[in-house]
Protein backbone atom coordinates (compact mmCIF):
# COMPACT_ATOMS: atom_id res chain seq x y z
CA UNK A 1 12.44 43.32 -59.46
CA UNK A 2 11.00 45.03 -56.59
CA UNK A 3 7.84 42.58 -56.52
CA UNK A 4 10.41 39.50 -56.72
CA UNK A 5 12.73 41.17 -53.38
CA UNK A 6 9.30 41.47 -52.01
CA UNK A 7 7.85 37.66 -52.65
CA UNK A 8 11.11 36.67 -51.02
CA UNK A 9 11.30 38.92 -47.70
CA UNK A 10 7.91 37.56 -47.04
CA UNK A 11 9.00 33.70 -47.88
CA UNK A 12 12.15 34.42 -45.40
CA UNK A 13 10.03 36.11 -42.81
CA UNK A 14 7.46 33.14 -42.83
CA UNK A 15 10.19 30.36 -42.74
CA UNK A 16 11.72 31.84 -39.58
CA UNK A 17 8.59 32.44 -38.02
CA UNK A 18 6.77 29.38 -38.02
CA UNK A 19 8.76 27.56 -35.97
CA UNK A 20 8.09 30.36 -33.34
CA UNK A 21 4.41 30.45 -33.64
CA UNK A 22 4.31 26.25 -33.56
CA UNK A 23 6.33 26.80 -29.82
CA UNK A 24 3.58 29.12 -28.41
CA UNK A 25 0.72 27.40 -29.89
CA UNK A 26 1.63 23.91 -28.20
CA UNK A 27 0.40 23.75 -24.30
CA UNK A 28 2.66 23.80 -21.86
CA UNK A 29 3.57 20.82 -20.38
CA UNK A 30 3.13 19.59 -16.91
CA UNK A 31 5.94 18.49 -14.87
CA UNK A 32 5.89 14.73 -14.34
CA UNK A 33 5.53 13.75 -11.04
CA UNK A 34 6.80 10.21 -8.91
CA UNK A 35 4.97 8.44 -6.33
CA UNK A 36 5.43 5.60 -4.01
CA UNK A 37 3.08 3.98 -1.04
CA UNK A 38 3.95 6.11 2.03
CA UNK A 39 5.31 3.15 4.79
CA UNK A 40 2.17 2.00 7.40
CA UNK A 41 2.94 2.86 10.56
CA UNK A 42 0.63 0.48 12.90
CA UNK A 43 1.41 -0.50 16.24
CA UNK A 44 2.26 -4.42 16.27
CA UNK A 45 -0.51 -6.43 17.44
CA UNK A 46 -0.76 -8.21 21.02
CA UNK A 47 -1.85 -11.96 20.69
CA UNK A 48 -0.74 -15.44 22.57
CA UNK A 49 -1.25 -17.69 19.84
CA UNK A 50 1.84 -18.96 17.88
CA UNK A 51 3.24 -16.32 15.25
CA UNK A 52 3.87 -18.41 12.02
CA UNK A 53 5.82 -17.50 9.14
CA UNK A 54 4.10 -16.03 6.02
CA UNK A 55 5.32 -16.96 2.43
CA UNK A 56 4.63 -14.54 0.39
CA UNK A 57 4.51 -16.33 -2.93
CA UNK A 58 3.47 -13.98 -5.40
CA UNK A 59 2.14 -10.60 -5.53
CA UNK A 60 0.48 -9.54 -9.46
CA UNK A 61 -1.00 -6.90 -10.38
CA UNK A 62 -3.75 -7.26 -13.03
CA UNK A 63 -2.75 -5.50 -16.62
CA UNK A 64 -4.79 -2.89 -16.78
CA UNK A 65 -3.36 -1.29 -14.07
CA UNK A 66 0.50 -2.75 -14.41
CA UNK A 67 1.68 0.11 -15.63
CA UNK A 68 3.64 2.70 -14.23
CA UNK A 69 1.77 5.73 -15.61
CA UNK A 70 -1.50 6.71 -13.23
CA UNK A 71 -4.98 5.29 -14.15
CA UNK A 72 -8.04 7.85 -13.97
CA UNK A 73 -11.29 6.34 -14.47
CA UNK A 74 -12.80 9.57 -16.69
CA UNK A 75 -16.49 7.99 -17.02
CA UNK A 76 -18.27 4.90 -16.51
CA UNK A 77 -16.69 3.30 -19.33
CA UNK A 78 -13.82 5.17 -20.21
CA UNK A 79 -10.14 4.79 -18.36
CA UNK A 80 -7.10 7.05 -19.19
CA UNK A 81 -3.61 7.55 -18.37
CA UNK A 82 -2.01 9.87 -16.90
CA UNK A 83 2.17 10.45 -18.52
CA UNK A 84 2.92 13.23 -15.89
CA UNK A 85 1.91 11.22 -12.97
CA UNK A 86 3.49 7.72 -12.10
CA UNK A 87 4.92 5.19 -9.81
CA UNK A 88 8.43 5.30 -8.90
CA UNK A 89 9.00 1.55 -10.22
CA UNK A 90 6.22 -0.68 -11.21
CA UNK A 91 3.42 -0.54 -9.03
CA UNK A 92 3.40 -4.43 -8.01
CA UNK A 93 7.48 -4.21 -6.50
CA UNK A 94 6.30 -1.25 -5.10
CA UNK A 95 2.66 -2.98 -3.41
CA UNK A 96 4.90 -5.93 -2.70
CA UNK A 97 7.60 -4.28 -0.56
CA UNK A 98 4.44 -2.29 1.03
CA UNK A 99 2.83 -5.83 1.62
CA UNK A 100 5.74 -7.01 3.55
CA UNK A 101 7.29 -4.48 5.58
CA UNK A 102 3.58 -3.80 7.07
CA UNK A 103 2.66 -7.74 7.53
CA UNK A 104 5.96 -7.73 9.17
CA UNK A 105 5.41 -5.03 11.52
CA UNK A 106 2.22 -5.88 12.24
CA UNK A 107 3.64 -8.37 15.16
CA UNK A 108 1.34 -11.17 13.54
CA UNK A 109 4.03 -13.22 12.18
CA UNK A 110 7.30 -14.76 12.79
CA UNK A 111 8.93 -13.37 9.71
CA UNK A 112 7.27 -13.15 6.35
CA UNK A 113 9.60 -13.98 3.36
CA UNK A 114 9.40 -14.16 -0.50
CA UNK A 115 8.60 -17.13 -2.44
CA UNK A 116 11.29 -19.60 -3.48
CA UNK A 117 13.09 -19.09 -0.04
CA UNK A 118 15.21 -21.87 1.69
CA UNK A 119 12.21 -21.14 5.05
CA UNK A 120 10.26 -24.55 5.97
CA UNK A 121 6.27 -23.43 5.91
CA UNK A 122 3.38 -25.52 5.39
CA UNK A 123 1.41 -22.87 3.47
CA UNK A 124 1.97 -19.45 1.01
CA UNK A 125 -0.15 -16.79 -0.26
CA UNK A 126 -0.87 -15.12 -3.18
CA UNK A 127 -1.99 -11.57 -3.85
CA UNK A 128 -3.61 -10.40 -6.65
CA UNK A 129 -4.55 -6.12 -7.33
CA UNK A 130 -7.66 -5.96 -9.03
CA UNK A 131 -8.22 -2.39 -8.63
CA UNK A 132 -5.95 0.40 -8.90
CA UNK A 133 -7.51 3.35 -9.41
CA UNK A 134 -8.45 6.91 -9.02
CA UNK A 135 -12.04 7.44 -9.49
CA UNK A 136 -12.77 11.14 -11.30
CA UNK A 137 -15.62 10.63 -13.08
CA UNK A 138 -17.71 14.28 -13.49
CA UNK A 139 -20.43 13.42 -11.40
CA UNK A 140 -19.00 11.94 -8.64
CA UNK A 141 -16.97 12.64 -5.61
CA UNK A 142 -13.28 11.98 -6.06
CA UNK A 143 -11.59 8.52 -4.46
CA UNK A 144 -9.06 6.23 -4.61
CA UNK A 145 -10.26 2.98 -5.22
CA UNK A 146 -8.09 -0.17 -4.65
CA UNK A 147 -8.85 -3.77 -4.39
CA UNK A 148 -6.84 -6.89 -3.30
CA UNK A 149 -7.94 -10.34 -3.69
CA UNK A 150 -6.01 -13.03 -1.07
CA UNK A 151 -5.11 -16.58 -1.37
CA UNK A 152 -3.73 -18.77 1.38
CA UNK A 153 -2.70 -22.62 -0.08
CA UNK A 154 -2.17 -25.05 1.85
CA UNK A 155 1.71 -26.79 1.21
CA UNK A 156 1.98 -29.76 -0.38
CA UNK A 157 -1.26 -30.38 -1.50
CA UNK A 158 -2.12 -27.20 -3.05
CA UNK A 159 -5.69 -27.08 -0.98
CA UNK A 160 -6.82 -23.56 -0.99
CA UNK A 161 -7.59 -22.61 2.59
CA UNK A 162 -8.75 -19.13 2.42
CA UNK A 163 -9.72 -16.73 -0.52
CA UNK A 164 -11.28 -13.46 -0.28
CA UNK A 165 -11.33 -10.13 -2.01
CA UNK A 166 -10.94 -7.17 0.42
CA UNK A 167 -11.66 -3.39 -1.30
CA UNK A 168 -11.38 0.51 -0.33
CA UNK A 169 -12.67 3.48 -1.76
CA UNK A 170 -10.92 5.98 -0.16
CA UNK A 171 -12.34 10.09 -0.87
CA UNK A 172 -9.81 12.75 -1.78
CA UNK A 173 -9.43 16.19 -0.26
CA UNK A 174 -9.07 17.07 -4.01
CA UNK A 175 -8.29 16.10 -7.48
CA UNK A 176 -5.00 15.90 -7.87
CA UNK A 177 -2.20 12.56 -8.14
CA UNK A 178 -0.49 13.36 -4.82
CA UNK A 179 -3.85 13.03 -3.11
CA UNK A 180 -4.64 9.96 -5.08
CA UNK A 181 -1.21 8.82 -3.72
CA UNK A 182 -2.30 9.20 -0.37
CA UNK A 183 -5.52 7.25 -0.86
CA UNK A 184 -4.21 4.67 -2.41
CA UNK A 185 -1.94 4.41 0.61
CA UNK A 186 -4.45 4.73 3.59
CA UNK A 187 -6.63 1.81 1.13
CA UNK A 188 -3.65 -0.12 0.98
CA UNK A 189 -3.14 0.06 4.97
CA UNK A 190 -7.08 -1.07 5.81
CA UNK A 191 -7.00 -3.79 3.72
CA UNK A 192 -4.01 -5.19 5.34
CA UNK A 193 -5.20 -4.12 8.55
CA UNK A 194 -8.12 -6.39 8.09
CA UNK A 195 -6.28 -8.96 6.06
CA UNK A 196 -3.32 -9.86 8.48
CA UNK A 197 -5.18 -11.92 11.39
CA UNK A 198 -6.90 -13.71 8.20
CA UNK A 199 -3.53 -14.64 6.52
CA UNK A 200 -1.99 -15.51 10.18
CA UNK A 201 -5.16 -18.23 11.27
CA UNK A 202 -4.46 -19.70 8.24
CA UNK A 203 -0.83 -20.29 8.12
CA UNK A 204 -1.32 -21.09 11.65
CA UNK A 205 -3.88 -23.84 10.90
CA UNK A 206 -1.69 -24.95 8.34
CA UNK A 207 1.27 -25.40 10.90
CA UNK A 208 -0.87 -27.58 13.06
CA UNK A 209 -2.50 -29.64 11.14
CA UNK A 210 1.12 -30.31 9.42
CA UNK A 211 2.62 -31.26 13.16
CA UNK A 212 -0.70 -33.43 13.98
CA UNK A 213 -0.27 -35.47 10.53
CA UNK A 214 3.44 -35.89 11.78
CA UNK A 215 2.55 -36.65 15.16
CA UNK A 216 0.10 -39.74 14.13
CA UNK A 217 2.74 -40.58 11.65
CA UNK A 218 5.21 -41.70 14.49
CA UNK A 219 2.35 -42.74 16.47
CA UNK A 220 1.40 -45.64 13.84
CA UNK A 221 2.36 -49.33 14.86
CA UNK A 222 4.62 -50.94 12.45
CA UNK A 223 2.91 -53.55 10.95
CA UNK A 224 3.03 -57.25 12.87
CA UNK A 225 5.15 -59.58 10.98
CA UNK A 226 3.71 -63.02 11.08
CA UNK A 227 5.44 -65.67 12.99
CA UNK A 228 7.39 -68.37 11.28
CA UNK A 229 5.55 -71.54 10.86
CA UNK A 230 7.79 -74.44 12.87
């Protein structure tokens, strides 16, 4: 009887404890932390030539990096996620809006406006991410690595008149996702730095070549109607 109370104080006392031992086994978690592309702050750009108006078609982010979860490249083949760290939306509304506000302050354009919008331009652009990344590999000095890739078509017609890849690798102060953050940011405002007189010729050339095909338009003689025979 005694060895039977026994078998069952020890089931009882294993039931309730297991549960306890299972909570201070697992790791703590980490809290999860939310990031978004700090605003550029560059002062708008002194030039006489015509400021045209930039569509901004499109902005896509390639899928590997689409998500909102952080990317950490861990080795030269090997990417991971990260579930504590992440973008505050998806990271191409979030490059987009980033895209625009700085074009816009950069005193290069007119306006710059989404795709679809009722604004008469002859030309758009398109901007792909190819790189969106935070580079943490053992051997190697921690960065932030981001790439965009530009494309400025020509309206109607579709002729490209401009492609061209522009990249950063920005080094951290440390490993960590709020210093990623900030690289990712300072990449983000060189490449648009460098990109926005680029995007501006182009539209502008668009513009112009648009008002010289009009221009010869109404400058063409109407056709000579020949004169009735009498």
């Amino acid at each position: 009887m005694n060895g039977a109370i026994g078998t069952l104080s020890w089931v009882f006392l294993l039931f309730f404890c297991l549960p306890l031992l299972g909570c201070i086994s697992r790791p703590n978690r980490l809290p999860s932390e939310s990031f978004g592309f700090v605003p550029s702050v560059v002062a708008p750009s002194k030039t006489d030539a015509p400021k045209p108006t930039l569509v901004l078609r499109s902005v896509r982010v390639v899928p590997a990096y689409a998500g909102q979860d952080f990317v950490y490249r861990a080795a030269d083949y090997r990417f991971e996620r990260d579930p504590y760290a992440h973008f505050l939306t998806s990271p191409e509304l979030l490059i987009r809006s980033a895209v625009s506000d700085s074009l816009q302050n950069s005193g290069l354009f007119q306006m710059v406006v989404a795709g679809g919008s009722a604004v008469l331009t002859h030309s758009f652009a398109e901007i792909s991410v190819r790189e969106l990344y935070g580079d943490f590999r053992p051997r190697s000095s921690p960065a932030a690595v981001i790439s965009l890739r530009f494309l400025v078509i020509q309206a109607p017609g579709g002729n490209p008149l401009w492609e061209g890849t522009i990249s950063r690798r920005i080094p951290l102060r440390e490993r960590s996702a709020s210093a990623l953050m900030e690289g990712w940011s300072t990449g983000l405002r060189q490449i648009l730095v460098e990109a926005g007189p680029l995007l501006a010729k182009y539209a502008r050339e668009a513009d112009l070549a648009a008002q010289k095909a009009a221009e010869n338009a109404n400058q063409t003689p109407a056709p000579t109607l020949p004169k009735p025979k009498s």
